[in-house]
C-alpha atoms as a PDB file:
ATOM      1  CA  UNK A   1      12.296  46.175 -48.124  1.00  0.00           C
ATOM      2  CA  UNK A   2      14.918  48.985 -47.007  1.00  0.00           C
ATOM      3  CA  UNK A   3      13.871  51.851 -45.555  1.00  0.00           C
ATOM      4  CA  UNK A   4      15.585  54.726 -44.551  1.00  0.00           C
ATOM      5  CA  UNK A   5      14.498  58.246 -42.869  1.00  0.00           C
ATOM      6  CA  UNK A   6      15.969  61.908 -42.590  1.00  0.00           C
ATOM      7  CA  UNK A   7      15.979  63.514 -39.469  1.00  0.00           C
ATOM      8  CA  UNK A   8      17.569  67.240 -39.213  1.00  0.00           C
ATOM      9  CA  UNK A   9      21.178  67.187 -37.390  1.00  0.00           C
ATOM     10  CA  UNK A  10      21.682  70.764 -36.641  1.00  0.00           C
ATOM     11  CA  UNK A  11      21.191  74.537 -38.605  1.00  0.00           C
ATOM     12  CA  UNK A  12      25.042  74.568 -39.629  1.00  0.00           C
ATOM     13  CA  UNK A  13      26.083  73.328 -43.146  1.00  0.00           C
ATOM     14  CA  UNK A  14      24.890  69.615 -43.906  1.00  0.00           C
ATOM     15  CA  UNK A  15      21.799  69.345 -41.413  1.00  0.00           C
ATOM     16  CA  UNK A  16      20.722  65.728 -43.310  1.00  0.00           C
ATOM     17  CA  UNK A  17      21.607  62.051 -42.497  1.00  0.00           C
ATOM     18  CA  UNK A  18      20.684  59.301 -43.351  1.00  0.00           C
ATOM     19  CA  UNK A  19      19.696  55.554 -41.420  1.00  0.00           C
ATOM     20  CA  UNK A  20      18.145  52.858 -40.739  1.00  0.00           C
ATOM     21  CA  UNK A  21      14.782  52.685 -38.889  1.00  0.00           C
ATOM     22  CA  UNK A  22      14.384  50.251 -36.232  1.00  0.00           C
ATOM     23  CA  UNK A  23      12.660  46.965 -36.595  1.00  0.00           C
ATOM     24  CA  UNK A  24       9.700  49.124 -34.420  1.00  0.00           C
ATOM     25  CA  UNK A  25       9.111  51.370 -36.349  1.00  0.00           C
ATOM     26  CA  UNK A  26       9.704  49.442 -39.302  1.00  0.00           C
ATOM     27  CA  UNK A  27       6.490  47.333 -38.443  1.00  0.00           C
ATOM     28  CA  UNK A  28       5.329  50.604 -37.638  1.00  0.00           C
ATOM     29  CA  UNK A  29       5.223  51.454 -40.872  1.00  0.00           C
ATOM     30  CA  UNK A  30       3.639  48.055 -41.965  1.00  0.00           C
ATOM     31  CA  UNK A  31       1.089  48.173 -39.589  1.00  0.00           C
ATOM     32  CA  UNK A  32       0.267  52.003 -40.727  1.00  0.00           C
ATOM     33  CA  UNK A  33       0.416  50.291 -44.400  1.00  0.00           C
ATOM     34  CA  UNK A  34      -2.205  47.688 -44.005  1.00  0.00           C
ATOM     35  CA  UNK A  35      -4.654  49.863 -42.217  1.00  0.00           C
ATOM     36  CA  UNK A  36      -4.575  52.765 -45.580  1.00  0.00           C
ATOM     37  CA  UNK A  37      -5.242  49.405 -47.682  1.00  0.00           C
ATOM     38  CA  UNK A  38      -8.133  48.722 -45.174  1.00  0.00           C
ATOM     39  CA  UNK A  39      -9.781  52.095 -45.658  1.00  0.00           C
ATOM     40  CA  UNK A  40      -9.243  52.185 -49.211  1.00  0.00           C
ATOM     41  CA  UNK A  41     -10.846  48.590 -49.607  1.00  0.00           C
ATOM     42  CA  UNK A  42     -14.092  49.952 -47.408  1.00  0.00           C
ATOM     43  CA  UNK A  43     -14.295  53.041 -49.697  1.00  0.00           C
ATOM     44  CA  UNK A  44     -14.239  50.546 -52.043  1.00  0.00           C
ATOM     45  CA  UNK A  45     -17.064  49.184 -50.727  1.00  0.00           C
ATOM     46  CA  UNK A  46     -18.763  52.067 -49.974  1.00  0.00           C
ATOM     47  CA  UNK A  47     -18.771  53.522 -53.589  1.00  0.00           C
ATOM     48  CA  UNK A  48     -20.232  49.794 -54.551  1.00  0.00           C
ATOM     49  CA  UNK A  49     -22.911  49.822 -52.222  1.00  0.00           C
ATOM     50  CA  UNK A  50     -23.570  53.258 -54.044  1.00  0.00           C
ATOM     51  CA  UNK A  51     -23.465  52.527 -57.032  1.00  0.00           C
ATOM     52  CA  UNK A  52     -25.280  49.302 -56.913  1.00  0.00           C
ATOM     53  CA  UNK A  53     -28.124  49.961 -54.101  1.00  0.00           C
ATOM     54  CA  UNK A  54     -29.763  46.605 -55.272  1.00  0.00           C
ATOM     55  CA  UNK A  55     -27.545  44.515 -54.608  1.00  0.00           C
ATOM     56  CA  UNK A  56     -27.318  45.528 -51.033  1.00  0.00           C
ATOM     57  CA  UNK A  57     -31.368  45.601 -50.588  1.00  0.00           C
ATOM     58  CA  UNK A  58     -31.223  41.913 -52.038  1.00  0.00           C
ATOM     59  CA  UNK A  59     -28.708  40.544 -49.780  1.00  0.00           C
ATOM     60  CA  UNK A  60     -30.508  42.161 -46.130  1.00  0.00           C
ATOM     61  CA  UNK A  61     -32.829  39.690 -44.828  1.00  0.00           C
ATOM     62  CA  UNK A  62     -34.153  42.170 -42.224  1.00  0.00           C
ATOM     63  CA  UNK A  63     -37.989  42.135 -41.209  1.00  0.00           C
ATOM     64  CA  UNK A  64     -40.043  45.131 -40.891  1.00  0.00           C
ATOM     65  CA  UNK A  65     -40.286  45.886 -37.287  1.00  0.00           C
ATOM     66  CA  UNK A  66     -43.060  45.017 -35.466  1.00  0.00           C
ATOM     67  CA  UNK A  67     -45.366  47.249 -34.783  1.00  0.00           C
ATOM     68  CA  UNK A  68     -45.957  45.961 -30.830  1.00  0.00           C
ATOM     69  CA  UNK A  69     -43.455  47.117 -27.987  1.00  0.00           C
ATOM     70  CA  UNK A  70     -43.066  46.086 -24.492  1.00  0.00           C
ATOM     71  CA  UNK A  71     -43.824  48.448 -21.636  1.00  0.00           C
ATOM     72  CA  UNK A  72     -41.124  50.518 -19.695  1.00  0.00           C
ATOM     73  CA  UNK A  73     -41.995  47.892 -16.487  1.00  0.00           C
ATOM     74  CA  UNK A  74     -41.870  44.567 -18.131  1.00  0.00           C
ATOM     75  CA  UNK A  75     -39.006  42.228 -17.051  1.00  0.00           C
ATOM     76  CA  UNK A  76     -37.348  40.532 -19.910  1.00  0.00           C
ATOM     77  CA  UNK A  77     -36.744  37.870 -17.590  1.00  0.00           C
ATOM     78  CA  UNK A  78     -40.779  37.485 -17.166  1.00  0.00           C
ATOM     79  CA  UNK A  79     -40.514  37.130 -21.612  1.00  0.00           C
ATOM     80  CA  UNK A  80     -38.503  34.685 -21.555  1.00  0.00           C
ATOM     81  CA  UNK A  81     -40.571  32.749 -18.992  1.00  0.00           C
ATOM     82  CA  UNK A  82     -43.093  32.374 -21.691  1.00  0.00           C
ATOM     83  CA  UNK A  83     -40.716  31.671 -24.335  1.00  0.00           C
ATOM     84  CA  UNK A  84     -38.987  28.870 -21.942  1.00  0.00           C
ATOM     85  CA  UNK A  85     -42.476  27.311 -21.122  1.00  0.00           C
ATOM     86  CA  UNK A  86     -43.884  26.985 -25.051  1.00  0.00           C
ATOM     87  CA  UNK A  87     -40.251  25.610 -25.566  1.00  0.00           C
ATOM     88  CA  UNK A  88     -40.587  22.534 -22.791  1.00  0.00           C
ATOM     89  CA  UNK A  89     -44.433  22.531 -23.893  1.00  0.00           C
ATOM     90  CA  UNK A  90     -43.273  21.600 -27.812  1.00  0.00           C
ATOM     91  CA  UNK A  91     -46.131  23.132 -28.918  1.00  0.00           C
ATOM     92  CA  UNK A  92     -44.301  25.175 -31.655  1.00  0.00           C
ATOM     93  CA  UNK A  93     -43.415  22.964 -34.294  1.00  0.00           C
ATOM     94  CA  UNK A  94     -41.860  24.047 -37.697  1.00  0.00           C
ATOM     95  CA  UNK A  95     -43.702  23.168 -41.041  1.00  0.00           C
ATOM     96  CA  UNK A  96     -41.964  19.739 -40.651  1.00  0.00           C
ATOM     97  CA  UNK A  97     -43.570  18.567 -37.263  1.00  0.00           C
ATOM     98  CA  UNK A  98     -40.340  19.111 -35.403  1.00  0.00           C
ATOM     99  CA  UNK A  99     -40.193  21.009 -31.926  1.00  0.00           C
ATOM    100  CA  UNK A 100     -38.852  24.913 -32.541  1.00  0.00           C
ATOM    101  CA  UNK A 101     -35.767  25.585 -31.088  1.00  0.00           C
ATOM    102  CA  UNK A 102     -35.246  27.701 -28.251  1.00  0.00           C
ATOM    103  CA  UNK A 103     -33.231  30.143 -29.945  1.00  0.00           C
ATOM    104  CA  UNK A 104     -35.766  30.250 -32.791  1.00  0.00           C
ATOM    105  CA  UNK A 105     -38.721  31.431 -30.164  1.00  0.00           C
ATOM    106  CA  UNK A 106     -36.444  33.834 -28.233  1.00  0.00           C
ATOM    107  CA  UNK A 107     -35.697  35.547 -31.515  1.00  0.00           C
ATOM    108  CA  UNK A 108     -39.218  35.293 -32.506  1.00  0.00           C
ATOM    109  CA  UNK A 109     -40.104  37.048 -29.316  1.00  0.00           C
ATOM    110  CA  UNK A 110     -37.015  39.506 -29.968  1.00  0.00           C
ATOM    111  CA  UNK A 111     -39.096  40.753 -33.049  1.00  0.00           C
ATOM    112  CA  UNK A 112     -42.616  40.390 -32.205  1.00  0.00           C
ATOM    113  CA  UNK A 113     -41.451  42.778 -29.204  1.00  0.00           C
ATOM    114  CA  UNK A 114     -38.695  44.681 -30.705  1.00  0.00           C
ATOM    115  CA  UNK A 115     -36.345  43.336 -27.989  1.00  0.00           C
ATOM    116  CA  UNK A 116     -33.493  41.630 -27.213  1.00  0.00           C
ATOM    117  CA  UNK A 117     -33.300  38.754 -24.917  1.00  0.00           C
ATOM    118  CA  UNK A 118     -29.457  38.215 -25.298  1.00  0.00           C
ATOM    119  CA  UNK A 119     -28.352  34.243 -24.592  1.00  0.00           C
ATOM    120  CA  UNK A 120     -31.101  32.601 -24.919  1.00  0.00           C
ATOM    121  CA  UNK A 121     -30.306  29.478 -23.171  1.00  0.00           C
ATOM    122  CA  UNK A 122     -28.594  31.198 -20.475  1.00  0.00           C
ATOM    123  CA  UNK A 123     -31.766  33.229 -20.006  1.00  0.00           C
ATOM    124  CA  UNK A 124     -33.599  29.864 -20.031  1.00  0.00           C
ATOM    125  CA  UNK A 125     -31.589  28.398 -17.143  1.00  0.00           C
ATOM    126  CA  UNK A 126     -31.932  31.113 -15.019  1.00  0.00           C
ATOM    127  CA  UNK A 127     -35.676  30.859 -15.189  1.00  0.00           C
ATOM    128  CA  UNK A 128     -35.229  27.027 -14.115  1.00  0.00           C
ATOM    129  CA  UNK A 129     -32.894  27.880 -11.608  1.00  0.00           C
ATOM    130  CA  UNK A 130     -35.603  30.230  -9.661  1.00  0.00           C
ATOM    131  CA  UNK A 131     -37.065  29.433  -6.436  1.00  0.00           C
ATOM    132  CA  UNK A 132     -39.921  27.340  -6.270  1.00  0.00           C
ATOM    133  CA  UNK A 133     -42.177  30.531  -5.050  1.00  0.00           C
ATOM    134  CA  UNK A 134     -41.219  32.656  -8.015  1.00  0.00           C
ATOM    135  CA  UNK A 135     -40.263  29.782 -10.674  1.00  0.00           C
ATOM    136  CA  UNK A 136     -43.738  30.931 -12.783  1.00  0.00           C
ATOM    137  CA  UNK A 137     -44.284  33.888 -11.154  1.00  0.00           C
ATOM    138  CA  UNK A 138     -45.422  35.930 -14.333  1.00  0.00           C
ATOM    139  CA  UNK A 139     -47.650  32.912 -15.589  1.00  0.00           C
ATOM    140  CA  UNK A 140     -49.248  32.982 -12.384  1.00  0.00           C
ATOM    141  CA  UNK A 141     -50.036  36.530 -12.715  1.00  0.00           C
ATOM    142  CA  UNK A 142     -51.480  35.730 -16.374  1.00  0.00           C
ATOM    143  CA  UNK A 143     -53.398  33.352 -15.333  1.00  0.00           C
ATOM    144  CA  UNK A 144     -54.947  35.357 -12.752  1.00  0.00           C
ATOM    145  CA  UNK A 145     -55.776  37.960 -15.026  1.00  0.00           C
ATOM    146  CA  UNK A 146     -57.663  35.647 -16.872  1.00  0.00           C
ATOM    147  CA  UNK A 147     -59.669  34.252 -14.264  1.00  0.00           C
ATOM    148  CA  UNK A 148     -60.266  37.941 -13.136  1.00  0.00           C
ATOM    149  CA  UNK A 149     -61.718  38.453 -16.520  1.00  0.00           C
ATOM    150  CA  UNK A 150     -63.549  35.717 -16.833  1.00  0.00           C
ATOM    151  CA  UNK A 151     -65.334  35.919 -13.329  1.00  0.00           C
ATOM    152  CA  UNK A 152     -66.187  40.214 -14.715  1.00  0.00           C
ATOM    153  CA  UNK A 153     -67.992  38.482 -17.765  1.00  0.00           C
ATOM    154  CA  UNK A 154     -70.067  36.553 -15.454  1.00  0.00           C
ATOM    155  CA  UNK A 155     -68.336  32.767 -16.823  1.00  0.00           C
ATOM    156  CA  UNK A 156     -67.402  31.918 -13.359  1.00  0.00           C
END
């Protein structure tokens, strides 16, 4: 490909030349190229996705959001506790009889709460890696609220 650009050499008589562009600003030129052909191919895409809204609706697996949500002062860190103990528990099984993943029950958490938990097992090791006083801190705290409520009812 040759290309070639006109730049104004002064207001006298022939204020034209000719020559050649750099190998710069020749990619330049590619680079400026590709991204046109990039827009065009998403208007493309956009005028699709108009034209055929039912394709689009079939192809989104997204839920409906859950209608629960987490208070402004709980610690995501205290979810995945919970998540972290019904994953050692293995009390979660899929239809199959196999043990859920961990990732499975932090994103089933993610939507039941309209949250997200971010790495999962990262999360999950740094609720194993927590001192011994504080290592099921907010399951403590359940339970206690439990036993509370059960000793108000008169069970205890």
């Amino acid at each position: 490909m040759f290309c070639c650009a006109i730049f104004p050499l002064d207001l006298t008589g022939s204020n034209r030349i000719v020559c050649n562009l750099s190998r710069g600003k020749n990619a330049l030129l590619l680079l400026i190229d590709e991204a046109i052909e990039l827009i065009k191919t998403e208007i493309r895409i956009v005028n699709l996705r108009i034209k055929y809204p039912d394709q689009q609706k079939r192809h989104s697996n997204k839920l409906p959001l859950s209608p629960l949500f987490l208070t402004d002062d709980t610690i995501f860190i205290n979810i995945m506790e919970i998540v972290s103990s019904l994953f050692l528990s293995k009390r979660i099984v899929y239809q199959n009889g196999k043990s859920a993943y961990l990732t499975d029950l932090g994103k089933g958490f993610e939507w039941l709460f309209n949250i997200k938990l971010g790495d999962y097992h990262q999360k999950h090791m740094d609720v194993i890696k927590r001192k011994p006083a504080k290592l099921t801190e907010f399951l403590n705290e359940l339970a206690t609220l439990i036993r509370k409520e059960s000793e108000n009812k008169g069970y205890r």
